[in-house]
PDB file of N, CA and C in Angstrom:
ATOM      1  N   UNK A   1       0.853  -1.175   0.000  1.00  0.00           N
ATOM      2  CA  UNK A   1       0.000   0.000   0.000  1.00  0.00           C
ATOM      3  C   UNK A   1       0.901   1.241   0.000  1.00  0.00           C
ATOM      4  N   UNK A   2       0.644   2.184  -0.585  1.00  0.00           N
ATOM      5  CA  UNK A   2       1.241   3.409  -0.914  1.00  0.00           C
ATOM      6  C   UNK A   2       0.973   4.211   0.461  1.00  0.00           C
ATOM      7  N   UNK A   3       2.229   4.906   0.946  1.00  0.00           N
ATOM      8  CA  UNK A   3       2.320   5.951   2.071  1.00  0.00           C
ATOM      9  C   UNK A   3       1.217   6.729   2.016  1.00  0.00           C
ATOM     10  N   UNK A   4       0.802   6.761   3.672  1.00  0.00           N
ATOM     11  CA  UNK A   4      -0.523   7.857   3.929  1.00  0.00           C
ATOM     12  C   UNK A   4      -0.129   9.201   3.250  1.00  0.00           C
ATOM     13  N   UNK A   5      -0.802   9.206   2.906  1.00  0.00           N
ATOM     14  CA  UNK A   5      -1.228  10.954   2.401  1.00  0.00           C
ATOM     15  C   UNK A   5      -2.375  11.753   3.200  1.00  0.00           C
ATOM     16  N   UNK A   6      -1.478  12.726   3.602  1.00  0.00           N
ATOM     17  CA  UNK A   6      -2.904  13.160   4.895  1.00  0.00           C
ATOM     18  C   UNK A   6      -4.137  13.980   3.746  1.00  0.00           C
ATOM     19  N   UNK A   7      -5.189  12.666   4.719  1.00  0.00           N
ATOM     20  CA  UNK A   7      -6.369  12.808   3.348  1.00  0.00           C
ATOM     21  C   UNK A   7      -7.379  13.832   3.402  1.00  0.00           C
ATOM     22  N   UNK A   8      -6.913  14.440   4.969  1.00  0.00           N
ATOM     23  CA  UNK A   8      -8.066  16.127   4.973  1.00  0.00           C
ATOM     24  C   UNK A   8      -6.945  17.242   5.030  1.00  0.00           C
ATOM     25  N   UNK A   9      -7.597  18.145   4.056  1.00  0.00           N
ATOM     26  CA  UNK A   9      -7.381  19.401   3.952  1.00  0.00           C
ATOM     27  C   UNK A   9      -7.762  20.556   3.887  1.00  0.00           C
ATOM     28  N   UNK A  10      -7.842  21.316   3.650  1.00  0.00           N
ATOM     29  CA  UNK A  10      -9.304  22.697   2.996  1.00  0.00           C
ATOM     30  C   UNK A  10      -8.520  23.803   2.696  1.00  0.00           C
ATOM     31  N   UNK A  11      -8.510  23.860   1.837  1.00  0.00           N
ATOM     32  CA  UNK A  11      -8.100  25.843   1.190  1.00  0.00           C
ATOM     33  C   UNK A  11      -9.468  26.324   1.118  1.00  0.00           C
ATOM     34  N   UNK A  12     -10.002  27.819   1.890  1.00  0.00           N
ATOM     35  CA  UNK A  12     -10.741  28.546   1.767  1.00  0.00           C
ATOM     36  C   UNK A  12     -10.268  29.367   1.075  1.00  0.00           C
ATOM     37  N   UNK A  13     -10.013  29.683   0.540  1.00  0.00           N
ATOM     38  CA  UNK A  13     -10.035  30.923  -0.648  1.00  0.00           C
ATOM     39  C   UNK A  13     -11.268  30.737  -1.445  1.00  0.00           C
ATOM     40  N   UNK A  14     -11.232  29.914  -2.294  1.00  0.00           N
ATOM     41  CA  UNK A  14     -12.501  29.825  -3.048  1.00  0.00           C
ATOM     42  C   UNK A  14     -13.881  30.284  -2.844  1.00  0.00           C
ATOM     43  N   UNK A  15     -13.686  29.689  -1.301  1.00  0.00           N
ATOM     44  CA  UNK A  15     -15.114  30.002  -0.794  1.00  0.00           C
ATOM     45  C   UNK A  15     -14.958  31.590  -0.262  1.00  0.00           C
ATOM     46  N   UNK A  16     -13.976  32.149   0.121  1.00  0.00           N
ATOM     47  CA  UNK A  16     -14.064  33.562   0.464  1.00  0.00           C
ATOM     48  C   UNK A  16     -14.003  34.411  -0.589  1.00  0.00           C
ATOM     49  N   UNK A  17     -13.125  34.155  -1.715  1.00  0.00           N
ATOM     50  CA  UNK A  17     -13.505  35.212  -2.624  1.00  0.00           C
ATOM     51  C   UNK A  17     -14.762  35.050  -3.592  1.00  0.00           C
ATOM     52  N   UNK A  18     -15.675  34.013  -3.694  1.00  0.00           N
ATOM     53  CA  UNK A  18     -16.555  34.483  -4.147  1.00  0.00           C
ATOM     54  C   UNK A  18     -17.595  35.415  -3.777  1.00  0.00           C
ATOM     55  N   UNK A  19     -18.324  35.716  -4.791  1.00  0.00           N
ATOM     56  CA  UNK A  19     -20.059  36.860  -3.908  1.00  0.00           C
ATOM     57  C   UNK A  19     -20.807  35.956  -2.605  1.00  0.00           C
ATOM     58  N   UNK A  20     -20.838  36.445  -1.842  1.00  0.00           N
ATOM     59  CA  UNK A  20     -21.988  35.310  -0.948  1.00  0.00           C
ATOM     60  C   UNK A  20     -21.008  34.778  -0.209  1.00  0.00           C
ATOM     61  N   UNK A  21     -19.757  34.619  -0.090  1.00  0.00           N
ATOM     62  CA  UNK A  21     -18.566  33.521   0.048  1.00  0.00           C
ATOM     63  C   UNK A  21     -18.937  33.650   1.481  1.00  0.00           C
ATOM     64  N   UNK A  22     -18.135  33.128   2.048  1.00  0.00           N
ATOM     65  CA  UNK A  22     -18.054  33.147   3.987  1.00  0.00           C
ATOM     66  C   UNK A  22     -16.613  34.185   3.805  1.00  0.00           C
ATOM     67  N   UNK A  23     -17.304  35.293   4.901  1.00  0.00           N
ATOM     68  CA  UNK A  23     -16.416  36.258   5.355  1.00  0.00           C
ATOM     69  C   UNK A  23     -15.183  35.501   6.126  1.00  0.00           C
ATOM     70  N   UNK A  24     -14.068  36.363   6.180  1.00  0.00           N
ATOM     71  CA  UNK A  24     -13.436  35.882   6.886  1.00  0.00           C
ATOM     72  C   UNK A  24     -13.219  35.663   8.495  1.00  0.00           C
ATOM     73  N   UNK A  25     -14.014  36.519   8.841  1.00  0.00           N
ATOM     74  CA  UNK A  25     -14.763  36.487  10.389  1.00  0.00           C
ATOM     75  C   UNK A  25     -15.323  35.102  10.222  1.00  0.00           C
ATOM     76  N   UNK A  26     -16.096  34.865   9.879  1.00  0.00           N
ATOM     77  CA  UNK A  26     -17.355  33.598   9.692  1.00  0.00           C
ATOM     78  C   UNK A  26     -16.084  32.753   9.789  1.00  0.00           C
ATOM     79  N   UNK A  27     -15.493  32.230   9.068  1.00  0.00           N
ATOM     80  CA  UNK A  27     -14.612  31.701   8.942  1.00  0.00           C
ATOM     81  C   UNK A  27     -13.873  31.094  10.350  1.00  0.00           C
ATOM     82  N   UNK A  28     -13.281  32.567  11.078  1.00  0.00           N
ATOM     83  CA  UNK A  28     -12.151  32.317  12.018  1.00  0.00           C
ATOM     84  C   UNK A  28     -13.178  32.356  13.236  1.00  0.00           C
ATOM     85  N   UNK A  29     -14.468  32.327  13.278  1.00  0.00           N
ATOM     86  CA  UNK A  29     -15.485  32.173  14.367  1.00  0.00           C
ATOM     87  C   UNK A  29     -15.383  30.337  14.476  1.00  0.00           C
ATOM     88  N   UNK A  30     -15.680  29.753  13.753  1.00  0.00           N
ATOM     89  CA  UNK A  30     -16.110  28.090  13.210  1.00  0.00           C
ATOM     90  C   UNK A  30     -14.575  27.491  13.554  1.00  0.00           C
ATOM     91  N   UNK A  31     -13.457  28.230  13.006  1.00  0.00           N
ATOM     92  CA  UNK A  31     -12.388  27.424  12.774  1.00  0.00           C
ATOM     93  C   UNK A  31     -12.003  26.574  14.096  1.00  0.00           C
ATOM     94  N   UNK A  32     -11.814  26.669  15.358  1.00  0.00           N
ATOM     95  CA  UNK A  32     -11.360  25.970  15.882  1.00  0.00           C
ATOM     96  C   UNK A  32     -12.491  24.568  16.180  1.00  0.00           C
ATOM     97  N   UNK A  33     -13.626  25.028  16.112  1.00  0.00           N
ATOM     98  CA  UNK A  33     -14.455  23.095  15.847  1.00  0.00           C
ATOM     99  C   UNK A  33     -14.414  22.840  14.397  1.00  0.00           C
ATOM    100  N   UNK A  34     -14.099  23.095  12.867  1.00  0.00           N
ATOM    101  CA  UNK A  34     -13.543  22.831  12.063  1.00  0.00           C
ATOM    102  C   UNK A  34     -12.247  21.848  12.623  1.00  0.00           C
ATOM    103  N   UNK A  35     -11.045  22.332  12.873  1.00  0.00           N
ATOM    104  CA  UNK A  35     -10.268  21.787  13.173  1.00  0.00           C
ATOM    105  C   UNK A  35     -10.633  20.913  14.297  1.00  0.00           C
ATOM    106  N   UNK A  36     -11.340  20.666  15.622  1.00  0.00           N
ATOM    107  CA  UNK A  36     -11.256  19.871  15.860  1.00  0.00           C
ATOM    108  C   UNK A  36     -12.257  18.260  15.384  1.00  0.00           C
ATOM    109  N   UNK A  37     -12.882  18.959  14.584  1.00  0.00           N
ATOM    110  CA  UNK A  37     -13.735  17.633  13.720  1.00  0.00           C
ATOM    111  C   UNK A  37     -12.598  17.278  12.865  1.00  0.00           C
ATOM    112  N   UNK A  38     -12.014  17.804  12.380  1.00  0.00           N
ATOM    113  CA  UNK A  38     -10.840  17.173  11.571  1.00  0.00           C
ATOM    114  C   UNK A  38      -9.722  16.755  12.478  1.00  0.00           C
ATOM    115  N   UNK A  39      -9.108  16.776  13.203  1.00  0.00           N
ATOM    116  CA  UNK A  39      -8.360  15.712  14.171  1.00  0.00           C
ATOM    117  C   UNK A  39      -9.812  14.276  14.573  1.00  0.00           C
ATOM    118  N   UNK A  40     -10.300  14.761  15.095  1.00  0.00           N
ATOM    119  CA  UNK A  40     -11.267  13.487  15.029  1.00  0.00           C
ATOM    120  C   UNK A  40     -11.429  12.627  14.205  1.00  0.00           C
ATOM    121  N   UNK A  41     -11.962  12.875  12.886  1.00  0.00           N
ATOM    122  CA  UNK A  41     -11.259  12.410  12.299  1.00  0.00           C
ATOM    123  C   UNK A  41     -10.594  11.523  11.555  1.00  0.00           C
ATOM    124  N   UNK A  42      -9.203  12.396  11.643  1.00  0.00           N
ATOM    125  CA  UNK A  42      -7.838  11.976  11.330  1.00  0.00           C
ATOM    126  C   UNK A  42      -7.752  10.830  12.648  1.00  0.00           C
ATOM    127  N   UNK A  43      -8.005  11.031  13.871  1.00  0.00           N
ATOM    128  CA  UNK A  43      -7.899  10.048  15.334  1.00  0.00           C
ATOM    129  C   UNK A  43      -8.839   8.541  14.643  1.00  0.00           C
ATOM    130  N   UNK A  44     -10.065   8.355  13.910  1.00  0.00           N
ATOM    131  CA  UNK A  44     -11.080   7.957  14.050  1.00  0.00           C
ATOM    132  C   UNK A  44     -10.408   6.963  12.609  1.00  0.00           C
ATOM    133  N   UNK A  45      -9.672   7.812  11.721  1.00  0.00           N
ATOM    134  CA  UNK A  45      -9.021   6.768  10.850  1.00  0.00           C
ATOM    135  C   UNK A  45      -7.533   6.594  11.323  1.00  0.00           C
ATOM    136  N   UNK A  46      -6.905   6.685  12.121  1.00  0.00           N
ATOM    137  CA  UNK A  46      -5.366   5.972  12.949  1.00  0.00           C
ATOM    138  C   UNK A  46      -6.202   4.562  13.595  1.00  0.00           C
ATOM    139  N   UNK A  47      -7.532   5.259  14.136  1.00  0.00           N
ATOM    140  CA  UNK A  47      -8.326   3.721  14.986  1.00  0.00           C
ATOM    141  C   UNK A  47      -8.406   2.439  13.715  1.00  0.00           C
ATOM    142  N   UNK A  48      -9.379   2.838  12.635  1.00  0.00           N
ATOM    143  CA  UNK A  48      -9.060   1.927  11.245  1.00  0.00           C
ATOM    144  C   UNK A  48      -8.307   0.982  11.107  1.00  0.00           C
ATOM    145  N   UNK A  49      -7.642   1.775  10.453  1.00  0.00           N
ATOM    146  CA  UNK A  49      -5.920   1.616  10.259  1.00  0.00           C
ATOM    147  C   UNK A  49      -5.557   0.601  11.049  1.00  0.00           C
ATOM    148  N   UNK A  50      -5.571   0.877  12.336  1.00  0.00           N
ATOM    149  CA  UNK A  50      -4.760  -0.342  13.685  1.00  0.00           C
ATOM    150  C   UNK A  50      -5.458  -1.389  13.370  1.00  0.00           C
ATOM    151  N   UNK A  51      -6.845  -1.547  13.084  1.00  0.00           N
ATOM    152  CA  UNK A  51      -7.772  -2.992  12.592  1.00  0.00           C
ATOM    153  C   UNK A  51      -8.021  -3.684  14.249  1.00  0.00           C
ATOM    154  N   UNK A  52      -8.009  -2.834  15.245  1.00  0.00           N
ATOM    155  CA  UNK A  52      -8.452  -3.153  16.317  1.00  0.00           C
ATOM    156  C   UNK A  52      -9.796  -3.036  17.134  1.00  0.00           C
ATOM    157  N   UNK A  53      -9.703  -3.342  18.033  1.00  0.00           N
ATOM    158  CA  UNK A  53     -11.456  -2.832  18.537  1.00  0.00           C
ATOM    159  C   UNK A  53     -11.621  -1.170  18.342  1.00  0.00           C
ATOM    160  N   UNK A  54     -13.403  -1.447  17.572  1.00  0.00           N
ATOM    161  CA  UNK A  54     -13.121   0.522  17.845  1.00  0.00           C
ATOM    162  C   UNK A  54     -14.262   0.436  19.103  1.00  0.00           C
ATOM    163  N   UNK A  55     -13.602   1.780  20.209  1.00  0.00           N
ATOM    164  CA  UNK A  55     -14.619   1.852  20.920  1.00  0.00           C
ATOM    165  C   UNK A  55     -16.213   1.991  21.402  1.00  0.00           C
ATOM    166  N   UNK A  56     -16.766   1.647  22.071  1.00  0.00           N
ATOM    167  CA  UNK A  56     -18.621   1.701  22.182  1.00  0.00           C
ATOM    168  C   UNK A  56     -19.134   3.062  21.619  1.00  0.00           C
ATOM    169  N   UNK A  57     -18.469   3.813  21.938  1.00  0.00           N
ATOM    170  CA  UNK A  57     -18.775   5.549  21.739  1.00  0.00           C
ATOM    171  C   UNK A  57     -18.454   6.202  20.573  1.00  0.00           C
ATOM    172  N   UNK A  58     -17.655   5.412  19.830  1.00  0.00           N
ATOM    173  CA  UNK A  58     -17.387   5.670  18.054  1.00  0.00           C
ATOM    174  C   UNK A  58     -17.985   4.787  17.266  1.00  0.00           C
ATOM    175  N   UNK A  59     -18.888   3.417  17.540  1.00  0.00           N
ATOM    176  CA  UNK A  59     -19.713   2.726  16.904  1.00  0.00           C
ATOM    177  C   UNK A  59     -21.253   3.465  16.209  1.00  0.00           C
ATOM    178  N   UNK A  60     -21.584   3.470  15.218  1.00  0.00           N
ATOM    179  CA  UNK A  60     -20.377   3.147  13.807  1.00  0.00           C
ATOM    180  C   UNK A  60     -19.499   4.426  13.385  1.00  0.00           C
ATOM    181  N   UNK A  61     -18.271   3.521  12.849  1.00  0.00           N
ATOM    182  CA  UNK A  61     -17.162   4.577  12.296  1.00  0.00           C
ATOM    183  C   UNK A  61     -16.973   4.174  11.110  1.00  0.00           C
ATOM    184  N   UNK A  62     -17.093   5.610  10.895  1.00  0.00           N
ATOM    185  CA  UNK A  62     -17.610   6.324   9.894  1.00  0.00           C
ATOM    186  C   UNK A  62     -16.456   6.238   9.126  1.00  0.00           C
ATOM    187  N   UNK A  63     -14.970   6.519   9.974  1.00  0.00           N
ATOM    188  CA  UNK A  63     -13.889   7.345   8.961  1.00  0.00           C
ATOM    189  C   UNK A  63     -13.148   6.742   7.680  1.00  0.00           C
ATOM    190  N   UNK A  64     -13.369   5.243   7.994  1.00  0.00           N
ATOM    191  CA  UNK A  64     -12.608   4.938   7.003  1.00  0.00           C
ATOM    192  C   UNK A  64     -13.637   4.899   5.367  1.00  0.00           C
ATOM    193  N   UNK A  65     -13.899   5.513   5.232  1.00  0.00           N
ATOM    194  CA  UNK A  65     -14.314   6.355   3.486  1.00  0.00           C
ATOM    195  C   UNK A  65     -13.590   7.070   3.457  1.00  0.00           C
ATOM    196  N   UNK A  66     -12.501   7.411   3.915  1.00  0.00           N
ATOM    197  CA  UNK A  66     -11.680   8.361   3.888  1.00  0.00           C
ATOM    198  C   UNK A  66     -10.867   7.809   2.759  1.00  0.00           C
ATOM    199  N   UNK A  67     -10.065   6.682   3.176  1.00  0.00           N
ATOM    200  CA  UNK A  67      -9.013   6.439   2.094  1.00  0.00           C
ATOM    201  C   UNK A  67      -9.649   4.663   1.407  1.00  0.00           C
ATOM    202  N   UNK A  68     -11.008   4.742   1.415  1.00  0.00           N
ATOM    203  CA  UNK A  68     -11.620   3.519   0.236  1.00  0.00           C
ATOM    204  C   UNK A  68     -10.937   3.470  -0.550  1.00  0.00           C
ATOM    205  N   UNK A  69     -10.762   4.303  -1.544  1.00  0.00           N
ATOM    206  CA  UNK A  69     -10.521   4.529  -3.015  1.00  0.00           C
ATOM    207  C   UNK A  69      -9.229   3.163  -3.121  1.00  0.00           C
ATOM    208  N   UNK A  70      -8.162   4.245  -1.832  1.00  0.00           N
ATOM    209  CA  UNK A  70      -6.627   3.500  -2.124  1.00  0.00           C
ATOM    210  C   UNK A  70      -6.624   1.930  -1.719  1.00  0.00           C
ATOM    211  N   UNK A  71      -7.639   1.599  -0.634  1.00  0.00           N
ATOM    212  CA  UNK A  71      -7.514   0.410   0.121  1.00  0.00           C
ATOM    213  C   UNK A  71      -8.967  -0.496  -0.863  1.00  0.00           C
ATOM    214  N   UNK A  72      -9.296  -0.255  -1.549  1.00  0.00           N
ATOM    215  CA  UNK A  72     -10.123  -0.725  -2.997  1.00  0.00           C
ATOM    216  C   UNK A  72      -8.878  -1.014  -3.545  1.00  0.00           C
ATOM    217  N   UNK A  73      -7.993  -0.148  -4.643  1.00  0.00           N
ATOM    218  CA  UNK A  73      -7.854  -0.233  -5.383  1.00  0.00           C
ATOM    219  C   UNK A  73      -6.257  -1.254  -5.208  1.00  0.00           C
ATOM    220  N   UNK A  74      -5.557  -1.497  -3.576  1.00  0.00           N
ATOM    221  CA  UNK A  74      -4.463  -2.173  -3.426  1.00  0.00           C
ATOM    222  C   UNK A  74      -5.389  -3.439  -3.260  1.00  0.00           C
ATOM    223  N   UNK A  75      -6.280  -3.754  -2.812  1.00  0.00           N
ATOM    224  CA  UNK A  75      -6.999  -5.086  -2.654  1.00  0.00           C
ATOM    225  C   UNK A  75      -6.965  -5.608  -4.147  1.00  0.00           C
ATOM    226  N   UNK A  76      -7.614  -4.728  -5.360  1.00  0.00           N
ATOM    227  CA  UNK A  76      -7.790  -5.453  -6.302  1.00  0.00           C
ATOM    228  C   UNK A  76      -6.243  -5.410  -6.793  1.00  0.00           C
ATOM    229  N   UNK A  77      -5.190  -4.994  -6.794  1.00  0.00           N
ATOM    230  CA  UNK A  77      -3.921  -5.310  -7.235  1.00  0.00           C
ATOM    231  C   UNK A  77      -3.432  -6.282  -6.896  1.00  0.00           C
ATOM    232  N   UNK A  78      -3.947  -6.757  -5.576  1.00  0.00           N
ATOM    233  CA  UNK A  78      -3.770  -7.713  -5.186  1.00  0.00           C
ATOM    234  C   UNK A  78      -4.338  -9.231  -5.674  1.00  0.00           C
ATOM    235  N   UNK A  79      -5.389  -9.339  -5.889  1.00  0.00           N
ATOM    236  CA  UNK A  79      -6.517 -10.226  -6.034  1.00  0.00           C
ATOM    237  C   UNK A  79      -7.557 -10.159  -6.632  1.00  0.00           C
ATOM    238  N   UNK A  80      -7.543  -9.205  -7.524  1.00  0.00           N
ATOM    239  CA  UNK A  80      -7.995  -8.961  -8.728  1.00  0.00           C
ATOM    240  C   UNK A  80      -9.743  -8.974  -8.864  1.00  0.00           C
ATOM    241  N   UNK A  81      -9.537 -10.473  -9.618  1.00  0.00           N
ATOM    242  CA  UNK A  81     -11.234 -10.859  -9.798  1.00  0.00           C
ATOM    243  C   UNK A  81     -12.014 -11.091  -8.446  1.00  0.00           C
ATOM    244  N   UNK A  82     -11.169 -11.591  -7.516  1.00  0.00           N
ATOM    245  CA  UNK A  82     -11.667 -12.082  -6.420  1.00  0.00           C
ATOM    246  C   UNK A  82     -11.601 -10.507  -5.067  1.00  0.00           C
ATOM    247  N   UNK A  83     -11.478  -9.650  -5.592  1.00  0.00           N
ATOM    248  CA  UNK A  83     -11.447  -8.890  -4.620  1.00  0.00           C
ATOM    249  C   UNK A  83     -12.854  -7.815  -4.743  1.00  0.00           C
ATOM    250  N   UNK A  84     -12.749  -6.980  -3.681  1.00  0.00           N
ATOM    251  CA  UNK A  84     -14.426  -6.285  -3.714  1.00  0.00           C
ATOM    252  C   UNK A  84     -14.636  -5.503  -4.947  1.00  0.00           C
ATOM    253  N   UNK A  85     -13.676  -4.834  -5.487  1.00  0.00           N
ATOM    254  CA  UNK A  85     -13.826  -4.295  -6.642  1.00  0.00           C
ATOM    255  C   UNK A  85     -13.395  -4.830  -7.766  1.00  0.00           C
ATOM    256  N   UNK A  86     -13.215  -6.129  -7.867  1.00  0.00           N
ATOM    257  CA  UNK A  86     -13.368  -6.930  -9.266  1.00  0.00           C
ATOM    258  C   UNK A  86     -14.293  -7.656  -9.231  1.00  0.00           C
ATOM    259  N   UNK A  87     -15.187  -7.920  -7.986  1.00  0.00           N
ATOM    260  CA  UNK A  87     -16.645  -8.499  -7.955  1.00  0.00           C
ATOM    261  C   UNK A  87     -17.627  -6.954  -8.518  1.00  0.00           C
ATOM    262  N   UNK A  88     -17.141  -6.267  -8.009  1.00  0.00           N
ATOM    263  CA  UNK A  88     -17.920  -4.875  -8.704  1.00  0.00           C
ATOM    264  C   UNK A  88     -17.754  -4.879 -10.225  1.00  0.00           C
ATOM    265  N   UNK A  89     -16.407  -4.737 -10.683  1.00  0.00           N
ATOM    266  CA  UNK A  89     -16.340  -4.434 -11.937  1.00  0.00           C
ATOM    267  C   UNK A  89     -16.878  -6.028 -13.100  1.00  0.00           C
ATOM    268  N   UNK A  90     -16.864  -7.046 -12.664  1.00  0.00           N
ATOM    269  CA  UNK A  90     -17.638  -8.478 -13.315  1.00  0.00           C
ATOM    270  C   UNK A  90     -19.362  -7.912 -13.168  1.00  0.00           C
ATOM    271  N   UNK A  91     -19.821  -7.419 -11.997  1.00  0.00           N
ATOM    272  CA  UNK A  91     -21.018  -7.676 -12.345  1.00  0.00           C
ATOM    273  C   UNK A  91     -21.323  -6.124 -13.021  1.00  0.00           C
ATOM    274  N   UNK A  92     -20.130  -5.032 -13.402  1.00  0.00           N
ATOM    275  CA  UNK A  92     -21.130  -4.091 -14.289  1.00  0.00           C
ATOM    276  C   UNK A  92     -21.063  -4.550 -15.269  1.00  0.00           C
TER     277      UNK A  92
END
């Protein structure tokens, strides 16, 4: 499997310079529970990852849709027809 790539990020610009955009007040009001939903998380996929018990109070977790795509696409490199996404791609 290919090295983590930290899979959250956010550039606001986009959203501030458009018409309507979020001020930058708005912005730096939100930011620190922004950031801490994003350590969460980032915490909530390290739990994943370990493939250990996840705790009573994070049931269900959610995080790992985070990096599907990569952990799809090393399964089927692996095992091809027989893996979840070569049972996907046979029956489209």
């Amino acid at each position: 499997m290919p090295p983590a790539i930290e899979p959250l990020s956010y550039d606001p610009q986009a959203a501030l310079s458009l018409p309507g955009g979020v001020s930058p007040a708005a912005l730096a009001a939100v930011s620190g529970m922004l950031e801490a939903a994003r350590a969460e998380v980032l915490a909530d996929l390290a739990l994943v990852r370990q493939g250990g018990p996840i705790p009573p109070e994070k049931v269900p977790l959610d995080a790992a849709f985070i990096d599907l795509p990569e952990r799809l696409l090393a399964e089927y490199e692996a095992h091809k027809a027989q893996s979840e996404l070569g049972r996907i791609l046979k029956a489209g």
